[in-house]
Protein backbone atom coordinates (compact mmCIF):
# COMPACT_ATOMS: atom_id res chain seq x y z
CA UNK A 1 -119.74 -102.15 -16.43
CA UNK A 2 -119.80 -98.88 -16.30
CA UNK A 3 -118.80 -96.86 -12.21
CA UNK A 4 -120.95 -94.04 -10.72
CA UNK A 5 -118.50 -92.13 -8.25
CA UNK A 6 -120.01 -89.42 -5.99
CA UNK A 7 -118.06 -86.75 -4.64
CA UNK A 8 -119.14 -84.86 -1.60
CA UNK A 9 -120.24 -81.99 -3.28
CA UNK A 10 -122.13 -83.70 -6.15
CA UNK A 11 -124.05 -85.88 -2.93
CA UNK A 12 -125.24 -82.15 -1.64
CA UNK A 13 -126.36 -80.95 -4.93
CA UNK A 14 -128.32 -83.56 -5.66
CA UNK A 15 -129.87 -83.81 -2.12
CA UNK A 16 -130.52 -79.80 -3.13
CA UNK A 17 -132.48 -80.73 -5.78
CA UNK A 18 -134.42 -83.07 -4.53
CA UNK A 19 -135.44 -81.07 -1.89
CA UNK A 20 -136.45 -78.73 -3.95
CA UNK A 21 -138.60 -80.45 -6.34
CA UNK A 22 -140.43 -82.33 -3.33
CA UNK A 23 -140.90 -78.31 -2.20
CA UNK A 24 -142.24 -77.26 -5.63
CA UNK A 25 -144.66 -80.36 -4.88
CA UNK A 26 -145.98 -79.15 -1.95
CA UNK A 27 -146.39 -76.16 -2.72
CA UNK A 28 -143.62 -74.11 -1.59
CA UNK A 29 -141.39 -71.50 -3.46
CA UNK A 30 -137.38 -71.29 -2.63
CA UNK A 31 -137.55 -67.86 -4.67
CA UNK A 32 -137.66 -65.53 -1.67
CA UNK A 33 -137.96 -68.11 1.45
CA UNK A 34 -141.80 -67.70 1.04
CA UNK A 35 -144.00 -70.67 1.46
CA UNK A 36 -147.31 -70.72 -0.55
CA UNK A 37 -150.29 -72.16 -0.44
CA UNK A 38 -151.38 -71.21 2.85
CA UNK A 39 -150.44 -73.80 4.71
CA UNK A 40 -149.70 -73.29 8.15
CA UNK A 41 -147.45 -75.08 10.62
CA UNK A 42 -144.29 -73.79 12.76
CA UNK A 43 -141.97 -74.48 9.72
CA UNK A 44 -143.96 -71.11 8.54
CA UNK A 45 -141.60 -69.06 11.06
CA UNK A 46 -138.20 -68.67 10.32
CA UNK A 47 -135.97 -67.65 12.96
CA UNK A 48 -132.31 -65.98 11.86
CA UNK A 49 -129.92 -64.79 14.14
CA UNK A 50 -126.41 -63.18 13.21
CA UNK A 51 -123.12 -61.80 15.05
CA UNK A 52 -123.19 -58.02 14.83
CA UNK A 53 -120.99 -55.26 16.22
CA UNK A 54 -120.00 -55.77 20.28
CA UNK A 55 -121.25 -53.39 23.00
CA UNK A 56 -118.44 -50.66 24.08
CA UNK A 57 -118.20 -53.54 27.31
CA UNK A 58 -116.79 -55.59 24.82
CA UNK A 59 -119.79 -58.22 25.73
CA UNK A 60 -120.90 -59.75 22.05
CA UNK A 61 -124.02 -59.14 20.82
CA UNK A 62 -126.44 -60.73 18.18
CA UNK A 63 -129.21 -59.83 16.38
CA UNK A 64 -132.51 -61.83 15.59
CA UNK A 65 -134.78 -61.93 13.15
CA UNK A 66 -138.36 -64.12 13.39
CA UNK A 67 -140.40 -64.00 10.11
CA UNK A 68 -143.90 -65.15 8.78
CA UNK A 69 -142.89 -66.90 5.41
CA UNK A 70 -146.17 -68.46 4.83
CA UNK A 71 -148.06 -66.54 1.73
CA UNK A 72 -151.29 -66.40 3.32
CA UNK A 73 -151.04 -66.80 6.54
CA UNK A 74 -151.53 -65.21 10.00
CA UNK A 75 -149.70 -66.47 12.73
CA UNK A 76 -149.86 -65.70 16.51
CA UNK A 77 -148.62 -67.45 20.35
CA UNK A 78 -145.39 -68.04 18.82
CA UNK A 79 -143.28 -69.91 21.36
CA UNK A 80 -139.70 -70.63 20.94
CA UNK A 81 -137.49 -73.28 22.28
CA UNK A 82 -134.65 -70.81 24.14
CA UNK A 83 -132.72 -72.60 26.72
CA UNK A 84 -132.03 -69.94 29.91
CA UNK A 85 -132.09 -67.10 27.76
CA UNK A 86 -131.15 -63.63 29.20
CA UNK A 87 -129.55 -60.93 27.46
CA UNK A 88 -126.88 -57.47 29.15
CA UNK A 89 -129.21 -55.39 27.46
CA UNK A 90 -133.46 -54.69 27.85
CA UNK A 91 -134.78 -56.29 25.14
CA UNK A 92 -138.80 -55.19 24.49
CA UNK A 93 -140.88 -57.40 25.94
CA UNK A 94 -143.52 -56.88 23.82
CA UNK A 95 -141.17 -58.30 20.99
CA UNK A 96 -139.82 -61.30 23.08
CA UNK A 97 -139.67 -62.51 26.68
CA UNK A 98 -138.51 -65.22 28.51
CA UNK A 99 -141.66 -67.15 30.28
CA UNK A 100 -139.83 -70.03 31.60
CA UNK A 101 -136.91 -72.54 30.94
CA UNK A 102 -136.49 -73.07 27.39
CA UNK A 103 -139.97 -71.12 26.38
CA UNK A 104 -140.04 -67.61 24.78
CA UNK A 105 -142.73 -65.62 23.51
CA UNK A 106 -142.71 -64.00 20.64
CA UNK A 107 -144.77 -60.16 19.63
CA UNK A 108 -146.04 -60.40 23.02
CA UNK A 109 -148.20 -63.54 21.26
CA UNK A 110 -150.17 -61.62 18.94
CA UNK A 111 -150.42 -62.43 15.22
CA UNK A 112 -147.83 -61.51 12.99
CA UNK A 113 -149.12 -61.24 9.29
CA UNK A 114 -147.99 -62.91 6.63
CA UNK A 115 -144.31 -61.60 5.56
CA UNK A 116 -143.80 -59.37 8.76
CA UNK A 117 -140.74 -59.81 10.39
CA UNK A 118 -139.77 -58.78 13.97
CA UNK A 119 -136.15 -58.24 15.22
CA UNK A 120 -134.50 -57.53 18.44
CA UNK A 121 -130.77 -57.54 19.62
CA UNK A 122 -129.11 -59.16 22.55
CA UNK A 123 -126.01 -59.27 24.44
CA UNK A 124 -124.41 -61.87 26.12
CA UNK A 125 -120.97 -63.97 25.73
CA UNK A 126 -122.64 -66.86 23.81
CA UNK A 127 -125.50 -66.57 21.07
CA UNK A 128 -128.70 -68.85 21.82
CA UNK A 129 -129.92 -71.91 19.83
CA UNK A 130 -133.39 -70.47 19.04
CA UNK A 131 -136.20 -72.31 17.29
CA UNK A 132 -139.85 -72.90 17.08
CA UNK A 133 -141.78 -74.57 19.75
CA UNK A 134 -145.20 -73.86 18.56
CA UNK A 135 -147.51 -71.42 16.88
CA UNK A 136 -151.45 -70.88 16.46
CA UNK A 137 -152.78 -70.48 12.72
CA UNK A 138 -155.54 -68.80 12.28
């Protein structure tokens, strides 16, 4: 009788490839981040956000990045989920704002094509858990 023995590591791999074969199957490609086949949902917007260099205050600050990965698709009212978000310094509110508890808006809710990214910074002592609330295709 022959044993199968798993390590960690093996487990993840093989989760890895599963998950991407059952993306391959639905039509999405892991070679840039990029979905295709134009199908649109909120998993089309990936939101990235990264420690970068502290104001002269000393106050951390982060940066964000929100991007249209969907091939063929235009996006727009982008809402994320955002907590009490406020940021030290002025953030564009064209690019994001604030509406309410736990709602941001994103490009001031107008579309953002396919690939297009937008990015703002922020300041404060504690980064944000940001994702996506909802989004209009179309």
């Amino acid at each position: 009788m022959a044993v199968l023995r798993l390590t960690v590591t093996s487990s993840l791999f093989i989760l890895g490839v599963l998950a991407f074969v059952a993306g391959c199957a639905m039509g999405e490609s892991s070679s840039k981040g990029v979905r295709t086949g134009g199908q649109c949902s909120k998993n089309s917007i990936s939101v990235s956000q990264s420690k970068t260099n502290p104001l002269p205050s000393g106050i951390p600050q982060y940066i964000v990045e929100i991007a249209n990965t969907c091939s063929n698709c235009k996006i727009s009212g982008i809402h994320l989920n955002c907590g009490m978000f406020s940021s030290a310094t002025l953030i564009n509110p064209k690019i994001f704002r604030r509406l309410a508890y736990n709602d941001c808006l994103v490009n001031d809710g107008k579309p953002l094509n396919s690939g297009a990214v937008v990015s703002f910074k922020y300041a404060t002592t504690f980064s944000f858990p940001l994702s996506v609330s909802s989004v209009v295709c179309g």
